[in-house]
Protein backbone atom coordinates (compact mmCIF):
# COMPACT_ATOMS: atom_id res chain seq x y z
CA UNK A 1 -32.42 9.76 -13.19
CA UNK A 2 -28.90 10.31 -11.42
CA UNK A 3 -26.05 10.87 -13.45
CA UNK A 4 -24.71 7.92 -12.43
CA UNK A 5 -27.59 6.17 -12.87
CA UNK A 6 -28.19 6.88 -16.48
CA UNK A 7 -24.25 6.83 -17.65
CA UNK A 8 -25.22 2.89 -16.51
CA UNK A 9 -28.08 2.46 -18.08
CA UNK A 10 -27.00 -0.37 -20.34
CA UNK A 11 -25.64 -2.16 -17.62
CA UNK A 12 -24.32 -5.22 -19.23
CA UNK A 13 -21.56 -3.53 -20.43
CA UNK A 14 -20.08 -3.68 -17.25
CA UNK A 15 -18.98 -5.41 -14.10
CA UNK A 16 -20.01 -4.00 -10.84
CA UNK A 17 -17.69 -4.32 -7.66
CA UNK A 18 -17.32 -3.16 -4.28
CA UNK A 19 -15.47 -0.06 -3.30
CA UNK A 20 -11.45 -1.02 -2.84
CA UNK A 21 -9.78 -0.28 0.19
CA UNK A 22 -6.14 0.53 0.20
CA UNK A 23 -4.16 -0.25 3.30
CA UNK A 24 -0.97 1.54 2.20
CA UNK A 25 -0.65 4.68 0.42
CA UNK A 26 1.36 7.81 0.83
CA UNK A 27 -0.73 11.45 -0.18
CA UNK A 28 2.31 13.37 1.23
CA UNK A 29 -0.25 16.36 2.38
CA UNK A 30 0.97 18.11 4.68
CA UNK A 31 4.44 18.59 4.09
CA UNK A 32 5.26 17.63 0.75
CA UNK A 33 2.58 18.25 -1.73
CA UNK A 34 5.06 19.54 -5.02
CA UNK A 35 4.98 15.04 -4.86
CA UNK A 36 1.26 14.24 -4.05
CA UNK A 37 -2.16 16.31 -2.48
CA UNK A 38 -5.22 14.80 -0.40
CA UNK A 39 -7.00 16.00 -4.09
CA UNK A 40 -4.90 14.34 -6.61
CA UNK A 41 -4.03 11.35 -4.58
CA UNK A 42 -7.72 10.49 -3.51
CA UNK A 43 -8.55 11.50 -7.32
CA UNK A 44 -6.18 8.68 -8.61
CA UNK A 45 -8.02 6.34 -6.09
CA UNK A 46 -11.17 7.15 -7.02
CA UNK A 47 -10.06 6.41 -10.97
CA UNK A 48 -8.69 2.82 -9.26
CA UNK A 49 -11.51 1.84 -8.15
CA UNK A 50 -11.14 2.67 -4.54
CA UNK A 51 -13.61 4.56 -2.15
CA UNK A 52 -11.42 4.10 0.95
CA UNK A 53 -7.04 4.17 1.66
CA UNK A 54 -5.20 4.40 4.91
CA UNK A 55 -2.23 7.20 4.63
CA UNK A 56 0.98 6.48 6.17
CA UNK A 57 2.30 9.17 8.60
CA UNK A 58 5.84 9.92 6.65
CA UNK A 59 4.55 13.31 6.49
CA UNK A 60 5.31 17.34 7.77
CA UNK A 61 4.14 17.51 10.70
CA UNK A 62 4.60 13.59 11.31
CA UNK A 63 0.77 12.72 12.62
CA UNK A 64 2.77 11.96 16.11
CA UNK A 65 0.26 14.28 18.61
CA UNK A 66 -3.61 14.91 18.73
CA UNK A 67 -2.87 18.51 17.38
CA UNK A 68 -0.66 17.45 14.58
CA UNK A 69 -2.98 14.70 13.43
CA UNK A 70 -5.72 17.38 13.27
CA UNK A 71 -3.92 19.18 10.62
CA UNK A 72 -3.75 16.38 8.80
CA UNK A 73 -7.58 15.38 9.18
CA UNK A 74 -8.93 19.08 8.40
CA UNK A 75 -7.03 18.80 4.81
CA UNK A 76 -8.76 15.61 4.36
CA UNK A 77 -12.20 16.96 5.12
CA UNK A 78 -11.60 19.64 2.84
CA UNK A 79 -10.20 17.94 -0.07
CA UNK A 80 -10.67 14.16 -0.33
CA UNK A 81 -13.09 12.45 -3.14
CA UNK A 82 -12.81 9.40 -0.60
CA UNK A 83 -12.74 8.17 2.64
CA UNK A 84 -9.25 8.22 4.33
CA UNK A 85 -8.31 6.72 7.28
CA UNK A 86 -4.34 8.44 8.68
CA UNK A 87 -2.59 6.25 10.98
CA UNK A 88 -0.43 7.74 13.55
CA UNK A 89 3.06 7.09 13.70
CA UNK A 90 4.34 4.95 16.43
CA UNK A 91 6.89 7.32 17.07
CA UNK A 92 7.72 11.01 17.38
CA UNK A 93 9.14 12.39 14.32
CA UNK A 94 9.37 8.68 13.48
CA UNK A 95 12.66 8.98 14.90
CA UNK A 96 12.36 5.54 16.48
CA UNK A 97 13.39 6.96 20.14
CA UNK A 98 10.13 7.94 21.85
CA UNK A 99 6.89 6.61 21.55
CA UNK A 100 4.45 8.81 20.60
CA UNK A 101 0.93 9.91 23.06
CA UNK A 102 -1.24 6.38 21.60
CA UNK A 103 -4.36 7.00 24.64
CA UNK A 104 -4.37 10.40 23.67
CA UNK A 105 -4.63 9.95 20.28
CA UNK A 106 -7.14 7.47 20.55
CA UNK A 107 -9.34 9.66 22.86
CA UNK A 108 -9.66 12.33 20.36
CA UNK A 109 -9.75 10.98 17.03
CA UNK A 110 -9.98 6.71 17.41
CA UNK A 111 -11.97 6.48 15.31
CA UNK A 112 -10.79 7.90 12.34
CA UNK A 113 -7.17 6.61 12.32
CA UNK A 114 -6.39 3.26 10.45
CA UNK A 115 -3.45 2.18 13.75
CA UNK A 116 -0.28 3.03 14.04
CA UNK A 117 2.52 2.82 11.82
CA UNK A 118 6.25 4.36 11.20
CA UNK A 119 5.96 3.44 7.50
CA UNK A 120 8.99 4.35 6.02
CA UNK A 121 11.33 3.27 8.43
CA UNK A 122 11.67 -0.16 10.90
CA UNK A 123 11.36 0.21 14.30
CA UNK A 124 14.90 -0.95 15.27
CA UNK A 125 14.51 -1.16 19.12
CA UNK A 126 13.05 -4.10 20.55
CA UNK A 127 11.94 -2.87 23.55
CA UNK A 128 10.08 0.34 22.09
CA UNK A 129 8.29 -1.82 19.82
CA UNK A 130 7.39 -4.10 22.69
CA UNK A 131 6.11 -0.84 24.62
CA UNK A 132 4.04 0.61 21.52
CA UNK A 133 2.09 -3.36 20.92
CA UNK A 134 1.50 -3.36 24.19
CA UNK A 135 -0.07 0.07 24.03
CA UNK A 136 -1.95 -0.42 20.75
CA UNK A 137 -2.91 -3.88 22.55
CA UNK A 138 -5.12 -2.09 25.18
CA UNK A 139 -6.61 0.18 22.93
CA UNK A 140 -7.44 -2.51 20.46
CA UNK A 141 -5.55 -0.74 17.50
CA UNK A 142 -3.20 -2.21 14.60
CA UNK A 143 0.50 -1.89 14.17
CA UNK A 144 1.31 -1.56 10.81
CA UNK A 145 5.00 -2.19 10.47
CA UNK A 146 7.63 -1.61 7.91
CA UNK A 147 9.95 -3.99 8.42
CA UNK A 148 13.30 -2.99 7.93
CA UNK A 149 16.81 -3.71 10.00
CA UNK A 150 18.63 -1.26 8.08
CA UNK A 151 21.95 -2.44 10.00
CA UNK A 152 21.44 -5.35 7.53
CA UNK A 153 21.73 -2.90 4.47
CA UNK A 154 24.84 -1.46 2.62
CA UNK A 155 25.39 2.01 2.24
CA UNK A 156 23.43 3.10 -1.02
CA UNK A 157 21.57 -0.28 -1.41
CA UNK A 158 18.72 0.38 -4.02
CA UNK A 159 17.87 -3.17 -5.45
CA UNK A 160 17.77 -6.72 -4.44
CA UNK A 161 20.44 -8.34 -3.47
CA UNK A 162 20.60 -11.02 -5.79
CA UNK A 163 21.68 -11.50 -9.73
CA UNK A 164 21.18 -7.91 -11.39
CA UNK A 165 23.09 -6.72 -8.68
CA UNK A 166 25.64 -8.48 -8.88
CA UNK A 167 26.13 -8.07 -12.67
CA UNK A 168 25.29 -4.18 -12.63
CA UNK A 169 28.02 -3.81 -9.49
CA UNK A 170 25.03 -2.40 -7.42
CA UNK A 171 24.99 -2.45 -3.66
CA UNK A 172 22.01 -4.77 -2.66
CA UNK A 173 19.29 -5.13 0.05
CA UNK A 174 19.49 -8.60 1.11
CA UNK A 175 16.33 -10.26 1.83
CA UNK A 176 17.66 -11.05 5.96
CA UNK A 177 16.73 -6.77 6.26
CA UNK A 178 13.36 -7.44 5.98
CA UNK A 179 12.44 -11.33 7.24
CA UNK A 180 14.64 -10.37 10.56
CA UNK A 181 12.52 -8.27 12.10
CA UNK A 182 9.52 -10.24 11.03
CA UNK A 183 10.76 -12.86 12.75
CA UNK A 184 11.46 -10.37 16.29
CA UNK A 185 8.26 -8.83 15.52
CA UNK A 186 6.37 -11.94 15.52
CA UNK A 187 7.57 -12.73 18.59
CA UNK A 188 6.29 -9.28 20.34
CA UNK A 189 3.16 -10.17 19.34
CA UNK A 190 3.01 -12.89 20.21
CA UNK A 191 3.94 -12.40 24.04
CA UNK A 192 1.72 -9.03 23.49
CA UNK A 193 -1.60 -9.76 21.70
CA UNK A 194 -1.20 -6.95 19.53
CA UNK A 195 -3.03 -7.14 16.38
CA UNK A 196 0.23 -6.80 14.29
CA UNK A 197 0.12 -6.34 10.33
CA UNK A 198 2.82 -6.34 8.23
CA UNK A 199 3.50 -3.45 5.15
CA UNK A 200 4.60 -4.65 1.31
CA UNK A 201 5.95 -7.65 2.05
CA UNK A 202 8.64 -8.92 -0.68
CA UNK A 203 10.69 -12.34 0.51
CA UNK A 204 9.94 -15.53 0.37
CA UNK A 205 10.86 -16.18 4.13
CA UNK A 206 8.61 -13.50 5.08
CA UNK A 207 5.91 -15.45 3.62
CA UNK A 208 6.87 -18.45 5.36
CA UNK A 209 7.52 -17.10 9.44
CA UNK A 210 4.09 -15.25 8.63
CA UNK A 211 2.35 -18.54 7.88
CA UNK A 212 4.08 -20.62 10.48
CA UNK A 213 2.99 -17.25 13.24
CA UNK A 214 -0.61 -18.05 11.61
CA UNK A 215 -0.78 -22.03 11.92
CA UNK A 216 0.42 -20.92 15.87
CA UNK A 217 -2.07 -19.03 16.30
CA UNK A 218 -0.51 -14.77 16.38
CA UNK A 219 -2.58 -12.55 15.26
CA UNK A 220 -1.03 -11.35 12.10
CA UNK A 221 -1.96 -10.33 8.57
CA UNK A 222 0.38 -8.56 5.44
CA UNK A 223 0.24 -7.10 2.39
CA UNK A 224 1.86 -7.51 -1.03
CA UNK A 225 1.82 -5.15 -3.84
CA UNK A 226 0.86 -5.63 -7.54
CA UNK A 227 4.18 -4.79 -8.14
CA UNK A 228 5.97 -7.86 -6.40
CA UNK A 229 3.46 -10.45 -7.94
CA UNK A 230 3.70 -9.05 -11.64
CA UNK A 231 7.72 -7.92 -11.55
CA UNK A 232 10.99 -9.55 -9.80
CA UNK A 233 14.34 -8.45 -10.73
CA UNK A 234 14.29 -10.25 -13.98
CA UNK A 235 12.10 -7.03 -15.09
CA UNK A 236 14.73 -4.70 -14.15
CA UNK A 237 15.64 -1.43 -16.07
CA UNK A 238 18.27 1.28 -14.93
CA UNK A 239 15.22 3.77 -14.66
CA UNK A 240 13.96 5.27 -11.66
CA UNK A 241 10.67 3.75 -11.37
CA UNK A 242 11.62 0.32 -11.05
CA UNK A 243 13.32 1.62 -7.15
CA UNK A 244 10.83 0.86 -4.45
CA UNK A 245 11.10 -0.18 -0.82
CA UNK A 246 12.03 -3.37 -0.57
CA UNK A 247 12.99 -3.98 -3.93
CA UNK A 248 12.09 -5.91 -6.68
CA UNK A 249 13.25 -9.46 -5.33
CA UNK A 250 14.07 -12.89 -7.47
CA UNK A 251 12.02 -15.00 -9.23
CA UNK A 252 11.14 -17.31 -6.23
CA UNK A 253 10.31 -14.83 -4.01
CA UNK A 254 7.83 -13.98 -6.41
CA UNK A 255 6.34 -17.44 -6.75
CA UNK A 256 6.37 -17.45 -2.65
CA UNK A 257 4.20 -14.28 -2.63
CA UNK A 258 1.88 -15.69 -5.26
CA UNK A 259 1.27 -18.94 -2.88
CA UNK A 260 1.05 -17.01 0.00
CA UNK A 261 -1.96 -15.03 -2.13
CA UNK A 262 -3.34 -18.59 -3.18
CA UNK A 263 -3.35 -19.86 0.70
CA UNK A 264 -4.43 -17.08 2.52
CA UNK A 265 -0.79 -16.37 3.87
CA UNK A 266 -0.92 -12.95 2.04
CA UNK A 267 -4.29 -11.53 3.46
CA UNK A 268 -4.68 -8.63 0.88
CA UNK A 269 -3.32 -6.45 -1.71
CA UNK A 270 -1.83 -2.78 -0.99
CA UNK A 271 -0.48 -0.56 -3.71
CA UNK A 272 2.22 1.23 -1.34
CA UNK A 273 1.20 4.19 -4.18
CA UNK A 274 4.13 6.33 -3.43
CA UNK A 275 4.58 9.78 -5.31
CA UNK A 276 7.68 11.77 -5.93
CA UNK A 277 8.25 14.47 -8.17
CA UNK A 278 9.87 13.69 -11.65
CA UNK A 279 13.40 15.02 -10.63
CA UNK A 280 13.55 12.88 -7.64
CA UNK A 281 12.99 9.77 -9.53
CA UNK A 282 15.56 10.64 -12.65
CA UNK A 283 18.47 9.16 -11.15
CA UNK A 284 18.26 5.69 -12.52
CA UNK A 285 18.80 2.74 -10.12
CA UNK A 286 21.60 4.02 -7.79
CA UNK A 287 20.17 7.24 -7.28
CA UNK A 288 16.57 7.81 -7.24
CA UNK A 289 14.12 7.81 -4.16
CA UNK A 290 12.15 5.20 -3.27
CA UNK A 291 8.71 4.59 -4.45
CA UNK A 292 6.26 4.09 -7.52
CA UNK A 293 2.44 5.06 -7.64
CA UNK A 294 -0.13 2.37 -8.10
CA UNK A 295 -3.70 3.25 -7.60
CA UNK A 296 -4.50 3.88 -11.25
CA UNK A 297 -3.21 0.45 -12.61
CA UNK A 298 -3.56 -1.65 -9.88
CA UNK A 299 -6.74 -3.62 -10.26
CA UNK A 300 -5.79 -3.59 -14.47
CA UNK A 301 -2.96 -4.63 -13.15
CA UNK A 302 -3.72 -7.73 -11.42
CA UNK A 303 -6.70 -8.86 -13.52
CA UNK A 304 -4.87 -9.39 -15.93
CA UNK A 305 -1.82 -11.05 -14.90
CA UNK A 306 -3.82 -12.69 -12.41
CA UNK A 307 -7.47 -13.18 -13.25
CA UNK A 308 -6.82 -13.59 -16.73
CA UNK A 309 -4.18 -15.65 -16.39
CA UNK A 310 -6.13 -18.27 -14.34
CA UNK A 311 -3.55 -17.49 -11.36
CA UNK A 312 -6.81 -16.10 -9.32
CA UNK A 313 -10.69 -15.34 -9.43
CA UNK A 314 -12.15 -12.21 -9.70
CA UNK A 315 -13.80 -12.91 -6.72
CA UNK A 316 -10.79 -13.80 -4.57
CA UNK A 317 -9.03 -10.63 -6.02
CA UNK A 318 -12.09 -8.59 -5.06
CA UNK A 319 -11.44 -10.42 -1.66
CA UNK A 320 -7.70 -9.13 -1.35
CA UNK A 321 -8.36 -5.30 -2.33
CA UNK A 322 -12.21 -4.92 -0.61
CA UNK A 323 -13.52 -7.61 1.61
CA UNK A 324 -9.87 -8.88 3.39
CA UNK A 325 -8.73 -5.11 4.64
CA UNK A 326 -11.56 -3.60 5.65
CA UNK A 327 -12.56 -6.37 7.81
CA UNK A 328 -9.01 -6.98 8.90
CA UNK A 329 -9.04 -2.76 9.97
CA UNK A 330 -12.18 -2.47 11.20
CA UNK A 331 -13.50 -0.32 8.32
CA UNK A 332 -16.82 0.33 6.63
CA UNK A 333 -17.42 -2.25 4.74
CA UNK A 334 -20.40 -0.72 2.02
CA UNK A 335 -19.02 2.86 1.56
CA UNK A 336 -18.90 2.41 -2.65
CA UNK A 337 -18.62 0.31 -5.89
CA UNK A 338 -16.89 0.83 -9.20
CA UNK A 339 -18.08 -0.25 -12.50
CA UNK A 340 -15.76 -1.28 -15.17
CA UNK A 341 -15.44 -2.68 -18.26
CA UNK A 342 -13.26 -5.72 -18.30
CA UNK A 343 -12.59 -6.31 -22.08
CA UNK A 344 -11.37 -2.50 -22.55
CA UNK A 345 -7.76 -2.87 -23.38
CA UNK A 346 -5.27 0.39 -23.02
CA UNK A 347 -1.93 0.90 -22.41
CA UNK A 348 -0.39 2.09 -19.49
CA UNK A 349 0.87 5.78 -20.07
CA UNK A 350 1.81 7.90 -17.33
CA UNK A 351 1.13 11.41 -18.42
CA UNK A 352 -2.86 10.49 -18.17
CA UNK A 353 -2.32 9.82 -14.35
CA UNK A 354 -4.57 11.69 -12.15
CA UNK A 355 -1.85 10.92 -9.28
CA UNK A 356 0.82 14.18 -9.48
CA UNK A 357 3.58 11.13 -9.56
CA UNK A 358 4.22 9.29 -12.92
CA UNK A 359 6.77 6.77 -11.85
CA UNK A 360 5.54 3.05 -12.76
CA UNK A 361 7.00 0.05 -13.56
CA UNK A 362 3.76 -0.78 -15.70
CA UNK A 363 4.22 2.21 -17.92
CA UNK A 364 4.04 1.20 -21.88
CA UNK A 365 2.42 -2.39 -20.86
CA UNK A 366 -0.92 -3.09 -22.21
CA UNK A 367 -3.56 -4.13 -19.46
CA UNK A 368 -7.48 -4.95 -19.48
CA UNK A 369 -9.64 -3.47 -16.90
CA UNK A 370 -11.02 0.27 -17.44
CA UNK A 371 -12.68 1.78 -14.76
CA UNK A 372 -15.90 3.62 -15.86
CA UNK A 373 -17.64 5.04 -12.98
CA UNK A 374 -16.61 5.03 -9.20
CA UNK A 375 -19.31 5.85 -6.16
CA UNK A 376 -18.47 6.60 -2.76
CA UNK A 377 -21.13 7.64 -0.07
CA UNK A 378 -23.98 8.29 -2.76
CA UNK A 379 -21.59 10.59 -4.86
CA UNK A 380 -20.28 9.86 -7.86
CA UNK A 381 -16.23 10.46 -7.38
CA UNK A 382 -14.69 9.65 -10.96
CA UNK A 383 -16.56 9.22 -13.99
CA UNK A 384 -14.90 7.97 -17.35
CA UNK A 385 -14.44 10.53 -20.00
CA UNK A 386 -12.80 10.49 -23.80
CA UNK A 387 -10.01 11.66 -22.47
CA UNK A 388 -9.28 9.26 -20.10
């Protein structure tokens, strides 16, 4: 009998569900691994739940050239407990002024990248962005955009630009910086074909141009993270892990994310898990960097505040972090499952993170949902211990 095998021997004890995939997450290997590794961030997905992620190319090297991306892809032979899938940024350095060698990257390693993507950081000319869907287009590969017209944004704006801004004399990010270039984005693909996803979004009227592009037939999909359908600014603290990119927006966005969930709008969930080290995120509000981890409380997460909640079924959930993004990416669909066991109750504490990065907005909160076992490609990856 496997080890797997006989730790699940009683199996009524616990729910069974397919690997998760995670469009959006940031491992920060190479470059920048005091914040993250290929090892600890693919551990903390494989405590999640999740037996495949797509890495976002905000790394050192930037994944912007055959060779560079094979720097990349050699660490995550070597280290990862799942299966990644890069993308390559749209453009070198992600500097936004030169698009980057797409055939050539394709050529070599196709079929191991997840699209392309400057995550990060918009891609503020229109007619570069035209170029790269056109590119990606003919080689039948996503663009993964962050959408972001930071001409839109005030020097130091950290949080929504709405009530607790206003009251804390903060310098917001208005909503406009991120629906704007939807809406010109949209449009490209529209008069493109690309297949054109949209990163984390946070604003109502995001949610609405994507499902008016839908009902007209682009082909789009997006993302949300637990974060924006659990949290809006109501929820905010002067701490560092309630920053993230785009912010925390009001109480209706919220509600407009959680229809666009309930109508399909919102094709899937994607934790944007985002490391930094514990310096980087002291500075409160005003002053830390951008970007909260997620893997190891998101499906606790949105059971339930979701599931439990009656908000959504466990098997539409299991459709927005499995079945939606790996069909939407072109990825294996059967590469894993997770066990867990749903009436466990713990509280959310950081310092038990597998993930090098401890900044959450779910820290303290008590959630249901402990993942016992996780299996990806026949091995067993993570396996629940006492001291878990």
């Amino acid at each position: 009998m496997s080890a797997s095998s006989a730790f699940l021997s009683d199996m009524s004890k616990y729910t069974l569900l397919p690997g998760f995939c995670d469009v959006h997450v940031h491992f920060r290997e190479p470059g920048f691994s005091y914040k993250e590794t290929v090892a600890s961030g693919s551990a903390a997905a494989a405590r999640g739940g999740y037996t495949a992620v797509c890495t976002m190319p905000n790394l050192d090297p930037v994944p912007d050239s055959p060779e560079h991306l094979k720097e990349q892809l050699d660490i995550i032979d070597r280290d990862s407990a799942v299966n990644i899938y890069p993308y390559a940024s749209i453009t070198i350095g992600e500097k936004g002024e030169t698009l980057t060698p797409m055939t050539a990257i394709c050529e070599k390693y196709g079929g191991r990248i997840a699209g392309f993507s400057d995550d990060g950081r918009g891609v503020m000319s229109e007619a570069l962005m035209r170029e790269a869907m056109r590119t990606a287009a003919s080689l039948g590969k996503i663009i993964a955009a962050h959408c972001e017209d930071v001409s839109l944004i005030p020097r130091g704006g950290c949080i929504h630009d709405g009530r607790y801004a206003a009251e804390h004399g903060l310098p917001g990010i208005p909503s406009e910086s991120e629906w704007r270039q939807i809406a010109r984005d949209l449009d490209l693909a529209a008069a493109t074909g690309c297949r054109y996803h949209v990163c984390h979004v946070s604003c109502r009227e995001s949610v609405s141009l994507i499902r008016e592009a839908k009902r007209s037939g682009v082909d789009v999909s997006c993302e949300t993270a637990p974060h924006y359908l659990v949290f809006d600014e109501t929820d905010l603290r002067d701490e560092g892990r309630f920053r993230m990119n785009p912010p925390l927006r009001s109480p209706a966005d919220r509600e407009a994310l959680l229809a666009g969930v309930a109508d399909g709008t919102v094709d899937m969930i994607a934790t944007d898990h985002a490391p930094h080290s514990e310096a980087e995120k002291s500075g409160g509000l005003a002053s830390s960097a951008f970007g909260i981890v997620g893997l190891e409380t998101a499906f606790p997460a949105l059971y339930t505040r979701l599931v439990l909640t009656g908000l959504l079924t466990l098997e539409k959930l299991t459709d927005l972090l499995c079945r939606n993004p790996r069909k939407r990416f072109g990825l294996p669909g059967h590469d894993g499952w997770s066990a867990w066991d749903l009436d466990r109750e713990f509280t959310v504490d950081p310092a038990d993170f597998l993930s090098k990065g401890r900044s959450t907005p779910f820290s303290g909160i008590k959630l249901r949902g402990v993942c016992m076992l996780t299996v990806c490609g026949g091995k067993t990856v993570y396996r629940y211990t006492d001291k878990d």
